[in-house]
N, C-alpha and C. Protein backbone atom coordinates (compact mmCIF):
# COMPACT_ATOMS: atom_id res chain seq x y z
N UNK A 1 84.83 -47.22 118.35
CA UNK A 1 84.84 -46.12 119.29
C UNK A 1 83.87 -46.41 120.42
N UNK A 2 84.44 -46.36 121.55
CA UNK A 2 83.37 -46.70 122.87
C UNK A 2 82.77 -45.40 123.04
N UNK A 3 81.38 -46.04 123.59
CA UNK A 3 80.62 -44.69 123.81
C UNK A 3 80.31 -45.12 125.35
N UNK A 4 79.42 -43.60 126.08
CA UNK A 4 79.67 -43.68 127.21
C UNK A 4 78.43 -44.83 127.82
N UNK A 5 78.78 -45.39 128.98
CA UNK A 5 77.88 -46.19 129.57
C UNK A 5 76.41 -46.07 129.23
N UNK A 6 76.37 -44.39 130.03
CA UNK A 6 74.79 -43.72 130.09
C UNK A 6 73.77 -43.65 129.08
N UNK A 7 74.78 -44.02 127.61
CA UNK A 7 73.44 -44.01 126.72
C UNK A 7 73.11 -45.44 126.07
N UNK A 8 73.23 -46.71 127.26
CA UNK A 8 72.74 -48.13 126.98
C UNK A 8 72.01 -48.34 128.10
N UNK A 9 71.12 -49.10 127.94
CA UNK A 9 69.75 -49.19 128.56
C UNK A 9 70.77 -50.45 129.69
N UNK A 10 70.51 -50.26 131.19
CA UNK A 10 71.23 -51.34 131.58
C UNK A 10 71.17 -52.36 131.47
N UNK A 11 69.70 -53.16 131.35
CA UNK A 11 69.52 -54.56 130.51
C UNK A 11 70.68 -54.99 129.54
N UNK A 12 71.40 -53.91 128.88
CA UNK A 12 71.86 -54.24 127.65
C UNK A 12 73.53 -54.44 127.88
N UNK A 13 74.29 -54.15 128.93
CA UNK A 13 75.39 -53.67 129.12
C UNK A 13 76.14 -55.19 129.74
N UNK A 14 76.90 -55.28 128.88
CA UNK A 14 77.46 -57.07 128.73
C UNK A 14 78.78 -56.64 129.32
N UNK A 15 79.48 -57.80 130.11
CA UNK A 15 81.32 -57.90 129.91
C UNK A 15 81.06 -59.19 129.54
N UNK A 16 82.31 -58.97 127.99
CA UNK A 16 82.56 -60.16 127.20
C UNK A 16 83.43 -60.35 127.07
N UNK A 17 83.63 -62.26 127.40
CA UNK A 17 85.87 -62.11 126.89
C UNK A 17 85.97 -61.63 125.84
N UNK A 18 85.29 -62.31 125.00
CA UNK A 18 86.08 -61.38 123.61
C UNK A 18 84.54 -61.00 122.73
N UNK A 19 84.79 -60.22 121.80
CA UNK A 19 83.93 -59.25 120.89
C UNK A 19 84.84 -59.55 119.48
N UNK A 20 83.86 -59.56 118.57
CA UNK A 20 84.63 -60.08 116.87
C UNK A 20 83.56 -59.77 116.46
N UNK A 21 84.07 -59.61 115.52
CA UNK A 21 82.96 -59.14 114.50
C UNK A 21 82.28 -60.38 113.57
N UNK A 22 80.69 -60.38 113.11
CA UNK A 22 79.71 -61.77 113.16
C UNK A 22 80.88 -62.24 112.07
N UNK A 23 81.39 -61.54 111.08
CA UNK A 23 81.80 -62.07 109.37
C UNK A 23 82.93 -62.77 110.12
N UNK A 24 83.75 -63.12 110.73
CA UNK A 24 84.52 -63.41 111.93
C UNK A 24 84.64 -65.18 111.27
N UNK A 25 85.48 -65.90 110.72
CA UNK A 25 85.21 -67.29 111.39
C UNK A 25 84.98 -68.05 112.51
N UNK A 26 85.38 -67.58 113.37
CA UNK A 26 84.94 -67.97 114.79
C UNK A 26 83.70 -67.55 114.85
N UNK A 27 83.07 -66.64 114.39
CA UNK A 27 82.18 -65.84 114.87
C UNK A 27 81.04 -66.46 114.02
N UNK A 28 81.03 -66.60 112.47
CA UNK A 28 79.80 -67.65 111.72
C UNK A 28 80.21 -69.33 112.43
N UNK A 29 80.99 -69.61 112.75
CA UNK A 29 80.59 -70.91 113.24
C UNK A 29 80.11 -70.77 114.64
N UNK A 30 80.07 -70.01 115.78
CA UNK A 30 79.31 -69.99 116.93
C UNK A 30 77.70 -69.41 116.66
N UNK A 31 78.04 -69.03 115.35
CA UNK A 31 76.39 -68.26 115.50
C UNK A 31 75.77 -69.41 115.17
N UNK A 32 76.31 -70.18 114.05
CA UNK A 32 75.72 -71.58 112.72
C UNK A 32 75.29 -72.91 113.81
N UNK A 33 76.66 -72.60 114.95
CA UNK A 33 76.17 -74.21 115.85
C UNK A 33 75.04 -73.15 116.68
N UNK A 34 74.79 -72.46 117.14
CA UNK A 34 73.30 -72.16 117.66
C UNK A 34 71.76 -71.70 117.32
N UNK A 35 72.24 -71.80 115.61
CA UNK A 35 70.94 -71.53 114.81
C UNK A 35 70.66 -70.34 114.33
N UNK A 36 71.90 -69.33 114.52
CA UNK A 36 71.52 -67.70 114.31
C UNK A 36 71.74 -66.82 113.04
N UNK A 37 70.75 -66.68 112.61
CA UNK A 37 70.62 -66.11 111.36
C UNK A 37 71.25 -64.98 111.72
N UNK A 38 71.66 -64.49 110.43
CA UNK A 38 72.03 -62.93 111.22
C UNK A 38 71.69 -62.37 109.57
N UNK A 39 70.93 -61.07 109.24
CA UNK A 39 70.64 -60.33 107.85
C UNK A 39 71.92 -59.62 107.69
N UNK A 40 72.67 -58.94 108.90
CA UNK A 40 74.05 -57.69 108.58
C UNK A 40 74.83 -58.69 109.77
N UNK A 41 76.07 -58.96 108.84
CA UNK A 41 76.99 -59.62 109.04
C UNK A 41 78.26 -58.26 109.66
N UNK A 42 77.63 -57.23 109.68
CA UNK A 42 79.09 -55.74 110.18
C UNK A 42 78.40 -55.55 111.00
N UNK A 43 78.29 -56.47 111.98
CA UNK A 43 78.28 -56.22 113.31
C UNK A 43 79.14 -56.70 114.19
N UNK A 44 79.13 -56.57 115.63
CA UNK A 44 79.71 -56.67 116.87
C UNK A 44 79.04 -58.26 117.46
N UNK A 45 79.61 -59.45 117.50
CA UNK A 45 79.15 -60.03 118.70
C UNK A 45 79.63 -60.19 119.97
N UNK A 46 79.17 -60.83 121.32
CA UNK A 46 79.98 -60.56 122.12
C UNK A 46 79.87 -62.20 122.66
N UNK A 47 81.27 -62.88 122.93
CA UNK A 47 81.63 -64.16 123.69
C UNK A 47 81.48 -64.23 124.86
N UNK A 48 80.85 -65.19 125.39
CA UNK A 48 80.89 -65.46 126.78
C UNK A 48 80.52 -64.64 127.76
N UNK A 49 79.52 -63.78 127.88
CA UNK A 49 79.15 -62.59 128.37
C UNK A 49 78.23 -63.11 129.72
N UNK A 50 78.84 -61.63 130.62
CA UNK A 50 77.72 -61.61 131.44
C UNK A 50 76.86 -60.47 131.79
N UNK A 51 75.66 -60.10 132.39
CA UNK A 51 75.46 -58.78 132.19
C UNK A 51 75.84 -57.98 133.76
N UNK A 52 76.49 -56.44 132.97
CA UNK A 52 76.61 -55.56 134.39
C UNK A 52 75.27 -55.26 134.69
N UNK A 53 74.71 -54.92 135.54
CA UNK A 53 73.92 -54.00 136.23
C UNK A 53 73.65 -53.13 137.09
N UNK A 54 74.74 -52.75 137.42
CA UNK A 54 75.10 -51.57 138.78
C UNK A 54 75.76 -50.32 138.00
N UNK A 55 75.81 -50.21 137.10
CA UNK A 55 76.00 -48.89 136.34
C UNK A 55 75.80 -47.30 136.59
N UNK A 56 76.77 -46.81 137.03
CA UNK A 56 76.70 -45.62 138.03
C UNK A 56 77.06 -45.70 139.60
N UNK A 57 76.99 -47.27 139.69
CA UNK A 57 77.41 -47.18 141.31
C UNK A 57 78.91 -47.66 141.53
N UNK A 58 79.21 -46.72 142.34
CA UNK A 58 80.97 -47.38 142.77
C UNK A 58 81.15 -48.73 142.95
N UNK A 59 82.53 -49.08 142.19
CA UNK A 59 82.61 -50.23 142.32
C UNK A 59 82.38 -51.31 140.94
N UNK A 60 81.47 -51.08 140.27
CA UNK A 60 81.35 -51.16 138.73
C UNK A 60 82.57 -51.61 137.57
N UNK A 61 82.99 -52.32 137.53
CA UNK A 61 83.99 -52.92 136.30
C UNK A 61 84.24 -54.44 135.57
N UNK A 62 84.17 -54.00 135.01
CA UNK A 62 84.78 -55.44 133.98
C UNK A 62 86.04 -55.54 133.07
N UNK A 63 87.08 -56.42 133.67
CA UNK A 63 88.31 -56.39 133.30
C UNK A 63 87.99 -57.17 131.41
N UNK A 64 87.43 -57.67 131.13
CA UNK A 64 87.06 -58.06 129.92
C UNK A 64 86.62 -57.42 128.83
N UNK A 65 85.80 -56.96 128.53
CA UNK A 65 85.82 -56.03 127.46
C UNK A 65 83.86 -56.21 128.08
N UNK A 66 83.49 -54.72 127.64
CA UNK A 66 82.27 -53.95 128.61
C UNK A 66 81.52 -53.35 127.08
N UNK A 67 80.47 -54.41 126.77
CA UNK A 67 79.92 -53.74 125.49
C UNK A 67 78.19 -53.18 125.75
N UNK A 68 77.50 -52.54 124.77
CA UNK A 68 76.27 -52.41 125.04
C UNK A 68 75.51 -53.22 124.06
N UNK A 69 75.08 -54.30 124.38
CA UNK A 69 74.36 -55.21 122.82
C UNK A 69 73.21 -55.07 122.62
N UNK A 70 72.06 -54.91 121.42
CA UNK A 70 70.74 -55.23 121.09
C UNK A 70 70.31 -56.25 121.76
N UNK A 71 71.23 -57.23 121.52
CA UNK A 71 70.21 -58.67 121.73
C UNK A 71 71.24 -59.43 122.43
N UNK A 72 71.04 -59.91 124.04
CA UNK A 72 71.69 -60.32 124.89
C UNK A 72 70.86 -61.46 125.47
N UNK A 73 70.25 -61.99 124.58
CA UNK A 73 69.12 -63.35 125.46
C UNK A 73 69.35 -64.18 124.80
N UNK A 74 70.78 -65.00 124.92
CA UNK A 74 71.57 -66.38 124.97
C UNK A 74 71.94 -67.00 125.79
N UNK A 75 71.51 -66.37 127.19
CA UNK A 75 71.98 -66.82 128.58
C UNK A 75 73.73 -67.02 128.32
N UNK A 76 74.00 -66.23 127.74
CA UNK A 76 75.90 -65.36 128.35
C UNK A 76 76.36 -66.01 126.97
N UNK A 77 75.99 -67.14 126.18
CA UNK A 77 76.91 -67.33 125.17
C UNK A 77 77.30 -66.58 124.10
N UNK A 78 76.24 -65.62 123.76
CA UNK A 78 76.62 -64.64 122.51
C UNK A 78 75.62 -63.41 123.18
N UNK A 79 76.12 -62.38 122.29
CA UNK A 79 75.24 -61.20 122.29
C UNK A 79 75.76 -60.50 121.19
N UNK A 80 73.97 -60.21 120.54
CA UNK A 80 74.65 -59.56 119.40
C UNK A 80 74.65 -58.01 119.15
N UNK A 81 74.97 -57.81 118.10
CA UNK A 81 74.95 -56.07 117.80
C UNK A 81 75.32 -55.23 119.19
N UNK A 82 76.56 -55.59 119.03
CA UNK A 82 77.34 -54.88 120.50
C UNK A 82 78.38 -53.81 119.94
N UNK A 83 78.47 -52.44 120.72
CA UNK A 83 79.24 -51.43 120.57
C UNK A 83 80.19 -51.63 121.92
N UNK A 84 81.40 -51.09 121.90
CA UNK A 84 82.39 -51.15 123.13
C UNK A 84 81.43 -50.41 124.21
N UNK A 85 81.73 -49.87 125.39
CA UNK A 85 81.34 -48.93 126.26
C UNK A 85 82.41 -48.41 126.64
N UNK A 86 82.53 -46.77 127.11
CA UNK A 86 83.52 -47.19 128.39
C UNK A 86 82.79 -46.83 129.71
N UNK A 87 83.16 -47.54 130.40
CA UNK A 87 82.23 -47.62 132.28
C UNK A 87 82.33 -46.52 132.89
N UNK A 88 83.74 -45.46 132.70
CA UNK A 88 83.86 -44.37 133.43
C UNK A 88 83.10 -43.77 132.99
N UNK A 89 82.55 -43.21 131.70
CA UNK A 89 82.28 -42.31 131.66
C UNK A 89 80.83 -41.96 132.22
């Protein structure tokens, strides 16, 4: 369920091609080739990401999928513990 933009800190607000979940095969072998432990495997990661930061201002979108993640300091390759967003709201 996406929640609205306004309650992710904008630091945090990713567009990712794709989002899978960590238990994911794709998803333990991208974490395993970069060293990433993860304790809860029912989470959200996010692929190839970049971050929004204009949030609230016209003009604002990402045709990719628009998540809010904990931890987004992979320089765009992963981000983890990500919920959908949606931008309108």
């Amino acid at each position: 369920t996406a929640i609205p933009a306004s309650q992710c800190s904008a630091g945090n607000i990713q567009c990712c091609n794709t989002v899978e979940e960590a238990k994911s095969t794709k998803s333990t072998l991208l974490l395993g080739l970069l060293g990433v432990v993860l304790s809860n495997l029912d989470v959200l990661i996010g692929a190839d990401c970049s971050p929004i930061t204009a949030i609230g201002i016209g003009g604002t979108s990402c045709s990719l999928q628009a998540v809010c993640c904990e931890n987004s300091s992979f320089n765009g390759l992963i981000a983890l513990g990500c919920v959908p967003i949606n931008l309108s709201l």
